[in-house]
PDB file of N, CA and C in Angstrom:
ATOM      1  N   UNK A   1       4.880  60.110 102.395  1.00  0.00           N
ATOM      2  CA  UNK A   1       4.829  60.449 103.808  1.00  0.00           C
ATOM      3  C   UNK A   1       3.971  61.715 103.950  1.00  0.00           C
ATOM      4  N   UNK A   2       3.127  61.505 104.816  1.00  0.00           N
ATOM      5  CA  UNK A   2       2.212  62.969 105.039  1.00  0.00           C
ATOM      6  C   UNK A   2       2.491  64.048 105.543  1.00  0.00           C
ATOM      7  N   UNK A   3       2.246  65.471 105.744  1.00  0.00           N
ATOM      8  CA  UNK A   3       2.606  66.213 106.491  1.00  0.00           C
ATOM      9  C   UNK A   3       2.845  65.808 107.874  1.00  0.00           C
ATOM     10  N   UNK A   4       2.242  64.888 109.030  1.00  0.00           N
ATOM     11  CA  UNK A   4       2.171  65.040 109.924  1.00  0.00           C
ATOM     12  C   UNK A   4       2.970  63.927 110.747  1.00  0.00           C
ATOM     13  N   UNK A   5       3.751  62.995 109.471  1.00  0.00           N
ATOM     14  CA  UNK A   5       4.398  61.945 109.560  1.00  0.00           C
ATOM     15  C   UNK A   5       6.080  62.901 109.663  1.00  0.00           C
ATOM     16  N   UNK A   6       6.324  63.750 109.250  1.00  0.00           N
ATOM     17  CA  UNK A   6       7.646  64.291 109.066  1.00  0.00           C
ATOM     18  C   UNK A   6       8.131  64.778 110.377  1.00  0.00           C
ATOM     19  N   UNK A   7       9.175  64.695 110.273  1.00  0.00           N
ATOM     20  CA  UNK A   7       9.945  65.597 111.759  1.00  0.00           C
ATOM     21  C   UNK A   7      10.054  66.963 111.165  1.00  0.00           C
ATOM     22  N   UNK A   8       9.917  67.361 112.779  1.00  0.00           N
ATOM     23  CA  UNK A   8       9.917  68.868 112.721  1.00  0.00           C
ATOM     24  C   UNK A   8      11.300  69.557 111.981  1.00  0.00           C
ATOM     25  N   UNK A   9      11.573  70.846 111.118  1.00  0.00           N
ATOM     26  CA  UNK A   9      12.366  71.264 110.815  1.00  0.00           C
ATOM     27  C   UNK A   9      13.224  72.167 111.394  1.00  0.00           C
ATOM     28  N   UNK A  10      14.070  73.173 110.604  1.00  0.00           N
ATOM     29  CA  UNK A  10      14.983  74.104 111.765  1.00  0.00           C
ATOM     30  C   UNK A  10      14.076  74.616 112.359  1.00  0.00           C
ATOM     31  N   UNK A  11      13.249  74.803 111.769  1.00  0.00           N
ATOM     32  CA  UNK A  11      12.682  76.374 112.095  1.00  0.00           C
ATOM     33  C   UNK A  11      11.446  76.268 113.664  1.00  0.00           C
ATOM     34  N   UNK A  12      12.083  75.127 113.983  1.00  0.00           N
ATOM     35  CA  UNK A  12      11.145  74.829 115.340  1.00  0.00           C
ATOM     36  C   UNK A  12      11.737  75.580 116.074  1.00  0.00           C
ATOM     37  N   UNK A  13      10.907  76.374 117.014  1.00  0.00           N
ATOM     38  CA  UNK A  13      11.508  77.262 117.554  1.00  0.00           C
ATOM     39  C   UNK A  13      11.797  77.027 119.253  1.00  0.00           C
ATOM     40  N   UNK A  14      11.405  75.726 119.675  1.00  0.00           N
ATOM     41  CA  UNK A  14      11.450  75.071 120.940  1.00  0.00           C
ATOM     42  C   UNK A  14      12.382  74.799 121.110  1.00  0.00           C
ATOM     43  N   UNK A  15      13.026  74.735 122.387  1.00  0.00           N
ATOM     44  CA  UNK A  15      14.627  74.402 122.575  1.00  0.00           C
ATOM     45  C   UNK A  15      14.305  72.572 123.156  1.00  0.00           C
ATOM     46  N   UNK A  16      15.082  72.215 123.518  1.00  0.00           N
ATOM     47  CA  UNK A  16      15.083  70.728 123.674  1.00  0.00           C
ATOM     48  C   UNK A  16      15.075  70.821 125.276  1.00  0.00           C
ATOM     49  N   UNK A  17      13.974  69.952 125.613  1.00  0.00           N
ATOM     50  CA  UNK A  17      13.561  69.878 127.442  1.00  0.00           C
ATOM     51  C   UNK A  17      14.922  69.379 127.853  1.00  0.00           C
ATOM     52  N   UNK A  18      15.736  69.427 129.141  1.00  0.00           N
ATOM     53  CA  UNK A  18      16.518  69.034 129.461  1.00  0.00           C
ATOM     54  C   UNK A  18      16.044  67.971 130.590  1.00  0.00           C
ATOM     55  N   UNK A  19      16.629  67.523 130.853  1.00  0.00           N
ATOM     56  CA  UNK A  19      16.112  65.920 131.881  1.00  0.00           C
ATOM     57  C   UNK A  19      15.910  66.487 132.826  1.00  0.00           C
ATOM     58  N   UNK A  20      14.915  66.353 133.680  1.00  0.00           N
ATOM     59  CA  UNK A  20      14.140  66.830 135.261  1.00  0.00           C
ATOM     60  C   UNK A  20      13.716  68.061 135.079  1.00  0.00           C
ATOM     61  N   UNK A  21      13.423  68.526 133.964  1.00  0.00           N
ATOM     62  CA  UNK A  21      12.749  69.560 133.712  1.00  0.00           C
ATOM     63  C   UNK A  21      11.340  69.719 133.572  1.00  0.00           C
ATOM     64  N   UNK A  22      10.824  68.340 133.159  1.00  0.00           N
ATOM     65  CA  UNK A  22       9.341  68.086 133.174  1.00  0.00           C
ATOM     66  C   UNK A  22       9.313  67.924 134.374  1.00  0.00           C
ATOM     67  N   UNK A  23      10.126  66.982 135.350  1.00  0.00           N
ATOM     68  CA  UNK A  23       9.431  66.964 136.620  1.00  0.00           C
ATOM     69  C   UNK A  23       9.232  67.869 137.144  1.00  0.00           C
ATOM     70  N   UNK A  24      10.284  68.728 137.334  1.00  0.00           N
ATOM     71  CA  UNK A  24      10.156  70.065 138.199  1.00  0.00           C
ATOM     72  C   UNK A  24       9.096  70.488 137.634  1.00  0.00           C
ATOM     73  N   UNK A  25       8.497  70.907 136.806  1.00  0.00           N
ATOM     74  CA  UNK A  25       6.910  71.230 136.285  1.00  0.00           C
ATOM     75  C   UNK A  25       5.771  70.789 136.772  1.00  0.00           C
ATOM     76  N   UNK A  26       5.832  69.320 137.110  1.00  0.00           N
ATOM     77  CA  UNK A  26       4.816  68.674 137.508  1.00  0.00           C
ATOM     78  C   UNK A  26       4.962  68.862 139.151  1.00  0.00           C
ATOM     79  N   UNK A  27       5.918  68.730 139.910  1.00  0.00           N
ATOM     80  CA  UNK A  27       5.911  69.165 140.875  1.00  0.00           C
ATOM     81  C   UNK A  27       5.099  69.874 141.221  1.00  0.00           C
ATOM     82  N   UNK A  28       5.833  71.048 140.558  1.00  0.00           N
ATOM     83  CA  UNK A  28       5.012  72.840 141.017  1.00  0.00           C
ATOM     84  C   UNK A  28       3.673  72.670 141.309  1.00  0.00           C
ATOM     85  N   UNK A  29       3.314  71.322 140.242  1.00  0.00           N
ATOM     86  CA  UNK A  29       1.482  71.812 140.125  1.00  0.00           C
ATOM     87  C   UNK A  29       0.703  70.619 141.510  1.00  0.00           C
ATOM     88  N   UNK A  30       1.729  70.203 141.961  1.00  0.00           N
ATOM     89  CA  UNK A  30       1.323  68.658 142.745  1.00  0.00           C
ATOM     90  C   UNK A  30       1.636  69.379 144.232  1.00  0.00           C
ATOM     91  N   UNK A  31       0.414  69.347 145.317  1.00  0.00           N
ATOM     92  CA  UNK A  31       0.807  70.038 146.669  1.00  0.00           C
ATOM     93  C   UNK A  31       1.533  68.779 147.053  1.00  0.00           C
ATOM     94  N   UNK A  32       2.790  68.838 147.365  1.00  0.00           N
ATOM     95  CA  UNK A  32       3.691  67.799 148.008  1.00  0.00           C
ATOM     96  C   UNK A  32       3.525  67.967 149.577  1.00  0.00           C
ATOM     97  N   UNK A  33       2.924  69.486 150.231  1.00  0.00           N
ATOM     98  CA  UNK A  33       3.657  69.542 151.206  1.00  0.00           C
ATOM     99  C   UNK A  33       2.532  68.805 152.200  1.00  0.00           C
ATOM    100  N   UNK A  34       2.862  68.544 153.215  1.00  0.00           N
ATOM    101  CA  UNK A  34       1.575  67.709 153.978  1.00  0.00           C
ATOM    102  C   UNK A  34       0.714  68.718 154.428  1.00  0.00           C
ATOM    103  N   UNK A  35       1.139  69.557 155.155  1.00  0.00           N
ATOM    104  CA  UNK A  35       0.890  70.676 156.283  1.00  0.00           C
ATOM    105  C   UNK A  35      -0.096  71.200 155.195  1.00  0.00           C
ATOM    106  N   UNK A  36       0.180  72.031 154.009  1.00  0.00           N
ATOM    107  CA  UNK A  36      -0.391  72.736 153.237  1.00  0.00           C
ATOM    108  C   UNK A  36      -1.616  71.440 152.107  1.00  0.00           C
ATOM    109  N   UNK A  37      -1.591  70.632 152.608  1.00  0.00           N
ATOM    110  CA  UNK A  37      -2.617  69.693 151.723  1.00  0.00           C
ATOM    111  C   UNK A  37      -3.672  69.357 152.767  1.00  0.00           C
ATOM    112  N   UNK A  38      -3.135  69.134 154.061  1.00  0.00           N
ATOM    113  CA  UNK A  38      -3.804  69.054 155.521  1.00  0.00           C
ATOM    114  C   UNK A  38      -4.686  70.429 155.616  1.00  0.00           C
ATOM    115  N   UNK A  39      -4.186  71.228 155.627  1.00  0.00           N
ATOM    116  CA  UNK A  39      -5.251  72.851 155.186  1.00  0.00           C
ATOM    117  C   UNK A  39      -6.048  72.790 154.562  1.00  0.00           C
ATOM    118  N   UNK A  40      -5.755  72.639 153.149  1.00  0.00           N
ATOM    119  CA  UNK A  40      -6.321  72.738 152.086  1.00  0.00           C
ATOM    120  C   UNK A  40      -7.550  71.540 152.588  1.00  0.00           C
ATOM    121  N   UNK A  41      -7.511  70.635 152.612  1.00  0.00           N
ATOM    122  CA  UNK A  41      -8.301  68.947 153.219  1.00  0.00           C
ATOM    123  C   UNK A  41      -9.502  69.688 154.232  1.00  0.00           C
ATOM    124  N   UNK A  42      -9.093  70.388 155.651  1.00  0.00           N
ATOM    125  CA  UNK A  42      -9.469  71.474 156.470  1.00  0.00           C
ATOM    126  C   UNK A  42     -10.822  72.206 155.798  1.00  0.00           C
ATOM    127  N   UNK A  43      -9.976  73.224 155.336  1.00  0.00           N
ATOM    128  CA  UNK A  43     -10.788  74.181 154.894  1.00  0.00           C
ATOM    129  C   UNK A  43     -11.838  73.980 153.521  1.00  0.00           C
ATOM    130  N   UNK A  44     -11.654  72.535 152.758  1.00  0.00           N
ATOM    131  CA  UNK A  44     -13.145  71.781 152.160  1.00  0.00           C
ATOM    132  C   UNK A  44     -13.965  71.149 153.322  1.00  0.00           C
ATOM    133  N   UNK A  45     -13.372  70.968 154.419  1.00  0.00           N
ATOM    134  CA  UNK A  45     -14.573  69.997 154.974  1.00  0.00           C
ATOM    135  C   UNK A  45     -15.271  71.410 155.499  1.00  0.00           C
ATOM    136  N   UNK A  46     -14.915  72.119 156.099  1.00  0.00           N
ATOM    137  CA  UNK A  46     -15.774  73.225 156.703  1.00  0.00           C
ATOM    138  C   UNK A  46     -16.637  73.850 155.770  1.00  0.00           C
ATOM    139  N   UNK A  47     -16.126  73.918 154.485  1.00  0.00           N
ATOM    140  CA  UNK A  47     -16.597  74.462 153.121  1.00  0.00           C
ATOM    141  C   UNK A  47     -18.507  73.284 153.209  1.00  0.00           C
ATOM    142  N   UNK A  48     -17.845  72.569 153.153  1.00  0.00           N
ATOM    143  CA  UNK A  48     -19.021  71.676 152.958  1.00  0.00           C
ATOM    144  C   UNK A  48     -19.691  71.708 153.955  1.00  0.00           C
ATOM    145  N   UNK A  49     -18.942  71.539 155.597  1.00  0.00           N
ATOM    146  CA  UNK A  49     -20.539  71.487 156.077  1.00  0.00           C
ATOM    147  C   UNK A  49     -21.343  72.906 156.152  1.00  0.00           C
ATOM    148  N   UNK A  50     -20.766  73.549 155.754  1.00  0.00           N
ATOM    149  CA  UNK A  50     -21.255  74.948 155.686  1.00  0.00           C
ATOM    150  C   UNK A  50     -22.297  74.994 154.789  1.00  0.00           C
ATOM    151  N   UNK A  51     -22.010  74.356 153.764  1.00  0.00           N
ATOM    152  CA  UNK A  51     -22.744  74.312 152.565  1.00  0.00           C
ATOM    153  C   UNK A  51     -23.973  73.418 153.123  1.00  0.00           C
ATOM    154  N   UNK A  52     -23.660  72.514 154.088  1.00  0.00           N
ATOM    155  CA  UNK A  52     -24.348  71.589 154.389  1.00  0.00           C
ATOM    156  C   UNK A  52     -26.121  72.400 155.553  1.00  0.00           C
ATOM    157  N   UNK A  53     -25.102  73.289 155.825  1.00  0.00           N
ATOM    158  CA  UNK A  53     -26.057  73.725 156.993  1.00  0.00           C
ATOM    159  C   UNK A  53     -26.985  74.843 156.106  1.00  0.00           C
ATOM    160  N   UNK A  54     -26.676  75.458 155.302  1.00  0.00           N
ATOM    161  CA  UNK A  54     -27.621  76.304 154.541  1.00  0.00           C
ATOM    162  C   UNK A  54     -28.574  75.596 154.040  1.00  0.00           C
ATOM    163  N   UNK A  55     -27.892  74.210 153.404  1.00  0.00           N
ATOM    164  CA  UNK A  55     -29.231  73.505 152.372  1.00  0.00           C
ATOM    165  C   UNK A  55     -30.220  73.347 153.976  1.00  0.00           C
ATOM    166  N   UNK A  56     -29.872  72.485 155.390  1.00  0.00           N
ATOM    167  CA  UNK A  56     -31.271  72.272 155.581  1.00  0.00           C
ATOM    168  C   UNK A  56     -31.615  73.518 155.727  1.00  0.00           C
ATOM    169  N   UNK A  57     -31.854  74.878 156.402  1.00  0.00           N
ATOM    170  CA  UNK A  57     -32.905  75.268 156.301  1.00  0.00           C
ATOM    171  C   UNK A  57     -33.996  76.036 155.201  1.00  0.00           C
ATOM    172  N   UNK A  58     -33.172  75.119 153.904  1.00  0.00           N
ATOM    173  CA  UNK A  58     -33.916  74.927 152.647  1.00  0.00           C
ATOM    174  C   UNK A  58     -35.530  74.002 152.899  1.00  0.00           C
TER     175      UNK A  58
END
């Protein structure tokens, strides 16, 4: 068996994830809220045409 085939030993120093603990993680990173994704949505389109109006008088 190779090194990388073995289970980890004591000396792992990670505690064991408890259930809904990954989710709550993924959450955090996911904008759930509407209002604040509706903004965010907002303030790229203005981003762009902004961006949009500099290029023409390129």
């Amino acid at each position: 068996m190779t090194r990388y085939q073995q289970q980890p030993g004591p000396e792992n120093p990670d505690e064991p994830i408890m259930p809904g603990e990954v989710e709550r993680d993924n959450d955090a990173n996911r904008p759930n809220d509407p209002v604040r994704r509706e903004q965010e949505e907002e303030q790229v389109e203005e981003h762009l045409e902004h961006l949009h109006d500099e290029a023409r008088a390129l």
